[in-house]
Each structure stands twice: as C-alpha cells, then as structure tokens.
Protein backbone atom coordinates (compact mmCIF):
# COMPACT_ATOMS: atom_id res chain seq x y z
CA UNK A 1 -10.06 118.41 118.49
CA UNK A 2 -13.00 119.67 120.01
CA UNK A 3 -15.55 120.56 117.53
CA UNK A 4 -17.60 123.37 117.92
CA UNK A 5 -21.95 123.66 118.42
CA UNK A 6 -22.81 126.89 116.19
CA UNK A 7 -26.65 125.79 116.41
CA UNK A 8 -28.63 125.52 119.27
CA UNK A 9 -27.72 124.52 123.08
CA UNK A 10 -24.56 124.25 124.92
CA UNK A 11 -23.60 121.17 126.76
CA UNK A 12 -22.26 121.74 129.82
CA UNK A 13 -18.80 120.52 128.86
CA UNK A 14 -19.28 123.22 125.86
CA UNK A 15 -19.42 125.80 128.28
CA UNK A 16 -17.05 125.11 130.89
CA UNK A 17 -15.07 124.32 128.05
CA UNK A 18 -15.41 128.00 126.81
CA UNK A 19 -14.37 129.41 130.23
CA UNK A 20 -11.67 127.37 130.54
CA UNK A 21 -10.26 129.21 127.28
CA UNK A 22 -11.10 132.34 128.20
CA UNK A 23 -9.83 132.37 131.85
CA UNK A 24 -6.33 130.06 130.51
CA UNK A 25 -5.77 130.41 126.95
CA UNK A 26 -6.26 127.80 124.49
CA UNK A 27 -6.38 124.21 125.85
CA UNK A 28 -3.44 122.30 124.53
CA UNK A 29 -3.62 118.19 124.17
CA UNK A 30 -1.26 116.27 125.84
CA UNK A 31 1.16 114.25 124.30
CA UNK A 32 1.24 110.33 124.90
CA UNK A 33 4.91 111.11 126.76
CA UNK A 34 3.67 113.41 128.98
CA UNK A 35 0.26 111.64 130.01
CA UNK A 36 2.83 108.99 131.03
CA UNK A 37 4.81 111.26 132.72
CA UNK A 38 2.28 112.92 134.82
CA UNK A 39 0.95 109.56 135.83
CA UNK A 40 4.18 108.63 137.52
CA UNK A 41 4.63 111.94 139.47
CA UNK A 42 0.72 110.65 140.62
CA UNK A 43 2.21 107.18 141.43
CA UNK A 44 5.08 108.50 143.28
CA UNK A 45 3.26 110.85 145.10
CA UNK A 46 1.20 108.16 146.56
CA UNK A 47 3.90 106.39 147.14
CA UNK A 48 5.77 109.52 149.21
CA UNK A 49 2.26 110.20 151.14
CA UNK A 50 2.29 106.45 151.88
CA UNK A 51 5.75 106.52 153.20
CA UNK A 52 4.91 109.64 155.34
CA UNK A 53 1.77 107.52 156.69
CA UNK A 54 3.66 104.87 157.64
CA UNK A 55 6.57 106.73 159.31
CA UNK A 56 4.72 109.46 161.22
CA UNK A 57 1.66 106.74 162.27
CA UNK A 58 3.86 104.64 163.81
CA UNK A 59 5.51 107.97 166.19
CA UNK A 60 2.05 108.96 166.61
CA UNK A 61 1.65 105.13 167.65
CA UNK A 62 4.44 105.70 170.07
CA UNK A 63 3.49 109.02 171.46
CA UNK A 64 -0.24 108.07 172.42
CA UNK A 65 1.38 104.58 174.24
CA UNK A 66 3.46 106.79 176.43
CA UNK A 67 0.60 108.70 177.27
CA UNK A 68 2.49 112.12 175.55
CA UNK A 69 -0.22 114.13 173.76
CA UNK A 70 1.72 117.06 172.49
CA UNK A 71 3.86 114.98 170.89
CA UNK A 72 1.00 113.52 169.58
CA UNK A 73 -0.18 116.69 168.11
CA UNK A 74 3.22 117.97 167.11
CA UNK A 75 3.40 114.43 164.80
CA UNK A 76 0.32 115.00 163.31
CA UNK A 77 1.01 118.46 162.37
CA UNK A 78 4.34 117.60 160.97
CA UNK A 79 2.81 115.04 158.76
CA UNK A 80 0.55 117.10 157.32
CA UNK A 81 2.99 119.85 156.60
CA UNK A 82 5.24 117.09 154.85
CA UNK A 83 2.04 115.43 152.94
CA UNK A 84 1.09 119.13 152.07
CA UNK A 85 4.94 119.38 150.87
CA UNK A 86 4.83 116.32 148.36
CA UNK A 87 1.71 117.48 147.12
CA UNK A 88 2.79 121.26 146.20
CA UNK A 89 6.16 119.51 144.69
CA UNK A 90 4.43 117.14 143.09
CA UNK A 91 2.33 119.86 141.22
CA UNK A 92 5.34 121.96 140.34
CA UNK A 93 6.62 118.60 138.90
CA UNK A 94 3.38 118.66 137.01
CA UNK A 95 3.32 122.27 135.76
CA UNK A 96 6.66 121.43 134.34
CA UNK A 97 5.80 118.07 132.61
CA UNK A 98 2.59 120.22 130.90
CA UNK A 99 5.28 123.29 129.85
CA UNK A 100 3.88 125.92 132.25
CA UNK A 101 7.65 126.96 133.65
C-alpha cells in the first residue's frame, strides 16, 4: 500500500496521489489477472490500428495515383473515425477489465 507522509513535505506523487482519491474514490490495486488482461486489449488495439493503417494507406495509396483527392480525404477521415472507434472500444474493454461497469 501506499504509506502515508504525516511530517513534513509532500512529494508530488503524494499529492496527485491525494487528488486522485478525492476526485475518484479510493485507488484500488490491480490484480496480476487483470494487469494481464489490460495489456492484451493494449496489444490488440495496436494490432486493430495497425490493420486499419495498412488497409486504409494502401486506398489512400490508390486514390492519390489516380489523381482523386476527395477520395483521398474521404479515406483519411474514415480511418480516423475507425482508429478513434478501436480506441473508445478498447477503453470500454478496459473500464470493464478494472470493474467500472
């Protein structure tokens, strides 16, 4: 646990540590299952934004060779909305895995 400073000056960490409890409630360690846990939502998340790299790169690719620049735009939009999409699923993934719904 994290022990507590009654004497003297606050680290940093001491502090932020103290507003972290007051804005979320008390901090709660993670167990060794669910530090494994979160890291593979992490790994497959960089695999997904990988994959979505890879796929809309290579239209993007296609679209500037043809000369087609709205296209070009509309891929790079689209791949940010679906990298933005694996990210916020990946978090709700997360939330879950910690026990916040």
């Amino acid at each position: 646990m994290i022990e507590k400073k009654t004497e003297g000056l606050k680290s940093a960490l001491d502090l932020a540590m103290e507003r972290l409890e007051k804005k979320s409630g008390k901090i709660m360690a993670l167990s060794d299952d669910q530090k494994k846990a979160l890291a593979e939502i992490d790994s497959q998340l960089k695999a997904k934004i990988a994959e979505i790299e890879i796929l809309k790169g290579k239209q993007i690719a296609e679209a500037r060779t043809k000369g087609d620049v709205e296209e070009v735009q509309k891929v790079e939009a689209q791949k940010l909305a679906d990298i933005g999409r694996a990210r916020s699923h990946a978090e709700s993934d997360k939330d879950r895995v910690r026990g916040g719904t």
